[in-house]
N, C-alpha and C. Protein backbone atom coordinates (compact mmCIF):
# COMPACT_ATOMS: atom_id res chain seq x y z
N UNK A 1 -27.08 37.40 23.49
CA UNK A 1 -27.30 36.01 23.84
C UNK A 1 -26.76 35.78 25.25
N UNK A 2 -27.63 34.86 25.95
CA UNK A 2 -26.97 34.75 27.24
C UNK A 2 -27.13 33.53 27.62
N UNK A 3 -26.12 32.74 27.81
CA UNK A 3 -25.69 31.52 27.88
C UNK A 3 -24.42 31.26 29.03
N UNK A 4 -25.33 30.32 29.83
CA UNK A 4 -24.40 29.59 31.53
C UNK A 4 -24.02 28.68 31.23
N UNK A 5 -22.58 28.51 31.95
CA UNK A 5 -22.35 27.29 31.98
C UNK A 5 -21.96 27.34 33.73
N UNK A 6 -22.46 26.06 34.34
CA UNK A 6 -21.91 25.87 35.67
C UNK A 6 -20.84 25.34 36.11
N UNK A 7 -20.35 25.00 37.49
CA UNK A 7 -19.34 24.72 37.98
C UNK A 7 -19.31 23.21 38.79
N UNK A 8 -20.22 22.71 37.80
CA UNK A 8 -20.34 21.42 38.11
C UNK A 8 -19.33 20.45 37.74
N UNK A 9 -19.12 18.90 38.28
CA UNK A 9 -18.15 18.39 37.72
C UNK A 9 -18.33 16.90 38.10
N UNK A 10 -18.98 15.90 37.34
CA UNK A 10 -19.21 14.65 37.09
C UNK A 10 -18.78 13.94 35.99
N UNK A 11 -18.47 13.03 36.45
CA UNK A 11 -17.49 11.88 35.94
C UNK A 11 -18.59 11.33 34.30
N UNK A 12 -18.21 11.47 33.90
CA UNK A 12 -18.98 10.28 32.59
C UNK A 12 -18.22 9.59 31.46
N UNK A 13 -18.23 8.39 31.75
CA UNK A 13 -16.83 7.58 30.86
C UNK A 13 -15.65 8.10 31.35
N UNK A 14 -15.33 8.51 30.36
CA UNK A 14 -13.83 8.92 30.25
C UNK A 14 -13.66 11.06 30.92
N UNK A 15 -14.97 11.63 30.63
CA UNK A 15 -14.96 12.77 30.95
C UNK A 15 -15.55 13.20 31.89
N UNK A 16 -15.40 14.75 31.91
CA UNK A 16 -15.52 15.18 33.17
C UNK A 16 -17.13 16.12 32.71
N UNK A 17 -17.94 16.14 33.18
CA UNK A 17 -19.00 17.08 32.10
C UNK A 17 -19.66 18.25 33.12
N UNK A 18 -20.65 18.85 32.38
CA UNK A 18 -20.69 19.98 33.50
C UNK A 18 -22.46 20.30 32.96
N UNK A 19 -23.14 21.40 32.99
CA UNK A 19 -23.72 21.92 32.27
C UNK A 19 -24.23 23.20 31.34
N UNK A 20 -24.84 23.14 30.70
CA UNK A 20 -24.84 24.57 29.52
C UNK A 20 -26.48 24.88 29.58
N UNK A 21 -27.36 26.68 29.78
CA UNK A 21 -28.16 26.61 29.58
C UNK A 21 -28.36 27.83 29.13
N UNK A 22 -29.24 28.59 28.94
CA UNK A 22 -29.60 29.64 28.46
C UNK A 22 -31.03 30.22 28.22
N UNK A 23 -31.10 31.70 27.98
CA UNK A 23 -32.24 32.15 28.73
C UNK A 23 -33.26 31.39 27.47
N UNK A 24 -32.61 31.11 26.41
CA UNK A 24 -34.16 30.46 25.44
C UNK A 24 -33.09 29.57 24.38
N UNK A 25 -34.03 28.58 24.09
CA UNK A 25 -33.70 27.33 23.60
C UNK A 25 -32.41 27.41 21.95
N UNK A 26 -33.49 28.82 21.34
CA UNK A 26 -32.43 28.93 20.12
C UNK A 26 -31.16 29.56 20.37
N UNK A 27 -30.98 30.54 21.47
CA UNK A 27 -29.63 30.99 22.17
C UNK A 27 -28.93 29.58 22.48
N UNK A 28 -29.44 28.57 22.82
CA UNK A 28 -28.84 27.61 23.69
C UNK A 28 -28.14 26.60 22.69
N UNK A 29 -28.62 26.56 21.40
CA UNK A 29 -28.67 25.29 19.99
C UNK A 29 -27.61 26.49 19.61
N UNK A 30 -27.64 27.71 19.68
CA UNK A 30 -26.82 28.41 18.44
C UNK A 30 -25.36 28.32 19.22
N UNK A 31 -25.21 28.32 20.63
CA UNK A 31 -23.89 28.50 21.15
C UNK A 31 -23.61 27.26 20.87
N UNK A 32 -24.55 25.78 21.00
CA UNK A 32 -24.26 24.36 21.18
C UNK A 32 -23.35 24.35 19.76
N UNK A 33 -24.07 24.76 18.41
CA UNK A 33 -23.69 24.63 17.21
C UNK A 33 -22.28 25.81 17.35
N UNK A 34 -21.80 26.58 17.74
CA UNK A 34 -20.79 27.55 17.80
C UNK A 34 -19.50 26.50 17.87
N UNK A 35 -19.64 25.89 19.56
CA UNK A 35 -18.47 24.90 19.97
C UNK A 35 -18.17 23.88 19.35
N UNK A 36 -19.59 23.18 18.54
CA UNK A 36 -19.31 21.73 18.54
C UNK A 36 -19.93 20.82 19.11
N UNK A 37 -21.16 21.39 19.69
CA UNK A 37 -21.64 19.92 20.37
C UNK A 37 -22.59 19.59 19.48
N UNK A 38 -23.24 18.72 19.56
CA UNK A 38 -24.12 17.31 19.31
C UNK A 38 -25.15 17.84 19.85
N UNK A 39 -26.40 17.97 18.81
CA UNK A 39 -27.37 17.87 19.37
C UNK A 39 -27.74 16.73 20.25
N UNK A 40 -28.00 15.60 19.91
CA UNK A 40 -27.80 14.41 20.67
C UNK A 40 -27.71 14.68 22.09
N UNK A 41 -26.90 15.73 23.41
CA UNK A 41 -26.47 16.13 23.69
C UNK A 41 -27.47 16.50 24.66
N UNK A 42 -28.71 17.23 23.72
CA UNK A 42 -29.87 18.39 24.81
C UNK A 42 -30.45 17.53 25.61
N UNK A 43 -30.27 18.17 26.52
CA UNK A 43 -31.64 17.35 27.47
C UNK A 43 -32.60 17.74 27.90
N UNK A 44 -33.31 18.47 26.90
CA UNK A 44 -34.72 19.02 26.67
C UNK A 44 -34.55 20.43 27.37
N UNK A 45 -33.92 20.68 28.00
CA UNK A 45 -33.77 22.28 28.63
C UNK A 45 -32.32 22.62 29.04
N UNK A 46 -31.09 21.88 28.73
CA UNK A 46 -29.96 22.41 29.11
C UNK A 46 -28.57 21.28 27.85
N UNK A 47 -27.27 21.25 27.77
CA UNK A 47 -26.50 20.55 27.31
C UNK A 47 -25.69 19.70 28.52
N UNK A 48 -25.63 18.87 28.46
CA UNK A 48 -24.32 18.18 29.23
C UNK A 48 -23.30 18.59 28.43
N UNK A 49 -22.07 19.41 29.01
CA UNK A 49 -21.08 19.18 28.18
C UNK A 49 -19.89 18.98 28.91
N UNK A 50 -18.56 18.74 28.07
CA UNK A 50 -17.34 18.28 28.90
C UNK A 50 -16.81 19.61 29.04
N UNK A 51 -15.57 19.52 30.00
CA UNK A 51 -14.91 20.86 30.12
C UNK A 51 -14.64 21.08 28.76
N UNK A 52 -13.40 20.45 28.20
CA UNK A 52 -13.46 21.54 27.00
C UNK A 52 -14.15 22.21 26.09
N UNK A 53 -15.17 21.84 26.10
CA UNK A 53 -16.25 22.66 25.52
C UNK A 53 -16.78 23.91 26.17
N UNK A 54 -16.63 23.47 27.40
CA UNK A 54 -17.22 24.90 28.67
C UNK A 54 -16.26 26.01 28.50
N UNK A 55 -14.84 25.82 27.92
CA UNK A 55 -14.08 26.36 28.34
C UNK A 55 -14.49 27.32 26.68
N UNK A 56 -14.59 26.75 26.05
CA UNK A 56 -14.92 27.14 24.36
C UNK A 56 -15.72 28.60 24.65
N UNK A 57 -17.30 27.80 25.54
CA UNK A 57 -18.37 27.79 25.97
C UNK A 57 -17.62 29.63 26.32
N UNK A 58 -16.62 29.43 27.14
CA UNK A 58 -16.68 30.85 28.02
C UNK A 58 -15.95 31.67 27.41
N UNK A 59 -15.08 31.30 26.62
CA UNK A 59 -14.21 32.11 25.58
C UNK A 59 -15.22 32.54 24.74
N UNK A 60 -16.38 31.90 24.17
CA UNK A 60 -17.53 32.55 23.39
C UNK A 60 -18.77 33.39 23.93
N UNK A 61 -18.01 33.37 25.57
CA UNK A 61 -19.14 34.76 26.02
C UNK A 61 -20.02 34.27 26.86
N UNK A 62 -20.18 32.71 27.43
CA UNK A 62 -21.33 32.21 28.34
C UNK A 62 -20.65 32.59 29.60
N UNK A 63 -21.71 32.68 30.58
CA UNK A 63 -21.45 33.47 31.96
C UNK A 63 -21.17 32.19 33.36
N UNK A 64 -20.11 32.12 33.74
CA UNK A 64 -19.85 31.23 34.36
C UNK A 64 -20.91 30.94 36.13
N UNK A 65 -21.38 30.28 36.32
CA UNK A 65 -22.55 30.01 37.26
C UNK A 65 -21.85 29.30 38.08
N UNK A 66 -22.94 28.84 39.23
CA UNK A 66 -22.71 27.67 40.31
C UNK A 66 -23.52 26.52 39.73
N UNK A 67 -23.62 25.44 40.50
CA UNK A 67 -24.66 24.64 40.03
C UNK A 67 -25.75 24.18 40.84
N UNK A 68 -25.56 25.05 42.30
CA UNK A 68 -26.76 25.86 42.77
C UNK A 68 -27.36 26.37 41.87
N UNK A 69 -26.72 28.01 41.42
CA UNK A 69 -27.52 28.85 40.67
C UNK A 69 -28.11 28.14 39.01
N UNK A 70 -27.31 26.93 38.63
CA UNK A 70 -28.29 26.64 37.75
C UNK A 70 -29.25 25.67 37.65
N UNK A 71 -29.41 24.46 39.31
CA UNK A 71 -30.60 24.10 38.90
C UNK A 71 -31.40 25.61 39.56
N UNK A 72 -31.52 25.90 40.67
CA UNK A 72 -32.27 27.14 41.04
C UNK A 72 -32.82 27.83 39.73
N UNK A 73 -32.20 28.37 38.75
CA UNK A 73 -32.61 28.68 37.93
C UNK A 73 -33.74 27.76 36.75
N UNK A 74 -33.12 26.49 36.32
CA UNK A 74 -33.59 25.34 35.98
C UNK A 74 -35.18 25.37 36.95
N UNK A 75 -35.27 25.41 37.65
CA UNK A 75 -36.39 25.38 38.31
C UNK A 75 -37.44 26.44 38.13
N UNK A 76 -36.90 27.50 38.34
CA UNK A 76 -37.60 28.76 37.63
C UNK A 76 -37.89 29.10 37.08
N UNK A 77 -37.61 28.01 36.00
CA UNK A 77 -38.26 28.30 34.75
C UNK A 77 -39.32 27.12 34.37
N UNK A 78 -38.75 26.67 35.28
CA UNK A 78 -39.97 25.22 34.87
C UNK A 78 -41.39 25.78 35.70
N UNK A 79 -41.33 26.60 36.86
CA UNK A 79 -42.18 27.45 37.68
C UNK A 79 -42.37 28.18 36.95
N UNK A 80 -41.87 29.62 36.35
CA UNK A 80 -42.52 30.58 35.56
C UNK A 80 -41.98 30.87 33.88
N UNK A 81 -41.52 30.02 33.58
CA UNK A 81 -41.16 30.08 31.90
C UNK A 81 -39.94 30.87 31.99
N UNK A 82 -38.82 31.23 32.90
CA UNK A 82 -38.32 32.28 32.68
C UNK A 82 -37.48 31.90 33.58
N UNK A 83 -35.50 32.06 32.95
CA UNK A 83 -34.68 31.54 33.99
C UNK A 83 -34.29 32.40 35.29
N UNK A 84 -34.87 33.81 34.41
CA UNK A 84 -34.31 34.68 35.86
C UNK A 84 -32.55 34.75 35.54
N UNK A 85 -32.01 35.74 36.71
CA UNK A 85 -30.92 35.86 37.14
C UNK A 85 -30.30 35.11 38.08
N UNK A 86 -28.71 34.73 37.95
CA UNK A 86 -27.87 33.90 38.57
C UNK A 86 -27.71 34.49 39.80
N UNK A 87 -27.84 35.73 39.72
CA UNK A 87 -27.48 36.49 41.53
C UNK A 87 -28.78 36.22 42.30
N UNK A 88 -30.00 35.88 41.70
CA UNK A 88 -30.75 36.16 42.45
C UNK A 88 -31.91 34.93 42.41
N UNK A 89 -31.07 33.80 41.91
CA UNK A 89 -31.84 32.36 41.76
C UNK A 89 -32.00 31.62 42.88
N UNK A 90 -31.06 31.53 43.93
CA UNK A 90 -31.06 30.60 44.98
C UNK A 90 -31.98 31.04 46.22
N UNK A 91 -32.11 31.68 46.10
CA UNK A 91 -32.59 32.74 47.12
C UNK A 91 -34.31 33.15 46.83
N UNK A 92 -34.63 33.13 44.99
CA UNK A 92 -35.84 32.56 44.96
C UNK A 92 -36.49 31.11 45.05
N UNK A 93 -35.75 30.16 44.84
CA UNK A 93 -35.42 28.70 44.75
C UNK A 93 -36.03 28.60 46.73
N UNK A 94 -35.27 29.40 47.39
CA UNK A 94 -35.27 28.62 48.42
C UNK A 94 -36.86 29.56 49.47
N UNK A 95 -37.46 30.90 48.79
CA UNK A 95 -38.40 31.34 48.48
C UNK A 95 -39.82 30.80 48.33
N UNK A 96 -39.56 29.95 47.06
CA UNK A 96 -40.33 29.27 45.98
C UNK A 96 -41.12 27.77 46.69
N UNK A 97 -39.66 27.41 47.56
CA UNK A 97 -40.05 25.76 48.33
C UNK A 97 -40.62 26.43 49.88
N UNK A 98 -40.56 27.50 50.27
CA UNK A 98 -41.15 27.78 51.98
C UNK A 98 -42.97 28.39 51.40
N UNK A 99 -42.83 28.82 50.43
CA UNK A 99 -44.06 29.33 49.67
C UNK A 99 -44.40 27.91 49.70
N UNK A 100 -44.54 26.62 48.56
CA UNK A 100 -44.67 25.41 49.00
C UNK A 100 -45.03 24.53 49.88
N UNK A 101 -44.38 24.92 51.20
CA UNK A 101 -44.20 24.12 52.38
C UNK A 101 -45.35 25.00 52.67
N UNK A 102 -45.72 26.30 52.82
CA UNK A 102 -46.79 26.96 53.83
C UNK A 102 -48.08 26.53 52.64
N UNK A 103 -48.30 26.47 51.85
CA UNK A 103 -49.77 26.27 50.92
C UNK A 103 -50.21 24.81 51.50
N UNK A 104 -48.88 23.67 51.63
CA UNK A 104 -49.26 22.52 51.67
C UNK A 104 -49.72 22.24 53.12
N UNK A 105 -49.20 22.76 53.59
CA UNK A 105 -49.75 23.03 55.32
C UNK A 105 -50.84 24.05 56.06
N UNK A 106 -51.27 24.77 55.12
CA UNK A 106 -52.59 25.17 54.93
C UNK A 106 -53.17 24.17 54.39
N UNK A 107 -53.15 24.21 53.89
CA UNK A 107 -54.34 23.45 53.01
C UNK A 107 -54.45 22.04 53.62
N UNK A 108 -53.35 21.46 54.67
CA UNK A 108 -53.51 20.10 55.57
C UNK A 108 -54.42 20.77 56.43
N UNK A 109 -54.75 21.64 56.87
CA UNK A 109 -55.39 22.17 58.03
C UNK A 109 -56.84 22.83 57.54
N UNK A 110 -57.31 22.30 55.94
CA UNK A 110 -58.64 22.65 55.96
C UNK A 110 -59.59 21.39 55.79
């Protein structure tokens, strides 16, 4: 199972939250159900969760990320079904948008 959590850190209420994702949805519900979270929780492709849960999160084996590398990734999968690797997400991410920028600027010029 392979399950990220990033190094994000936003305020919500009272906590501090971060995020949780993983390479496929039932990896992602089975770690959610491991710690303790709430379904309630998903947000259709990743968990908000608070630190202490992340921390659960990493004591149970999820691989600690940036939060570069996880929307980059987040994106990559919304592009090809598939999150890809954390070493090598930002760098397609930033790939992915000059590929982008040159189609849309062709295609202004036909």
């Amino acid at each position: 199972m392979t399950v990220y959590v990033d190094n994000m850190r936003t305020g919500y209420r009272q906590m501090v939250m971060c995020h949780m994702l993983a390479d496929s949805e039932s990896e992602l519900h089975t770690m959610a159900d491991q710690i303790g979270i709430k379904r309630q929780w998903y947000q259709g492709d990743h968990y908000d969760i608070c630190l202490s849960k992340r921390t659960l999160a990493l004591k149970a084996g999820a691989i600690e990320i940036t939060a570069r590398q996880a929307a980059a990734m987040r994106r990559r999968r919304r592009e090809t079904g598939s999150l890809g690797l954390p070493g090598d997400a930002v760098a397609w991410a930033r790939a992915s948008m000059r590929s982008r920028k040159g189609n849309a600027a062709s295609e202004a010029c036909v």
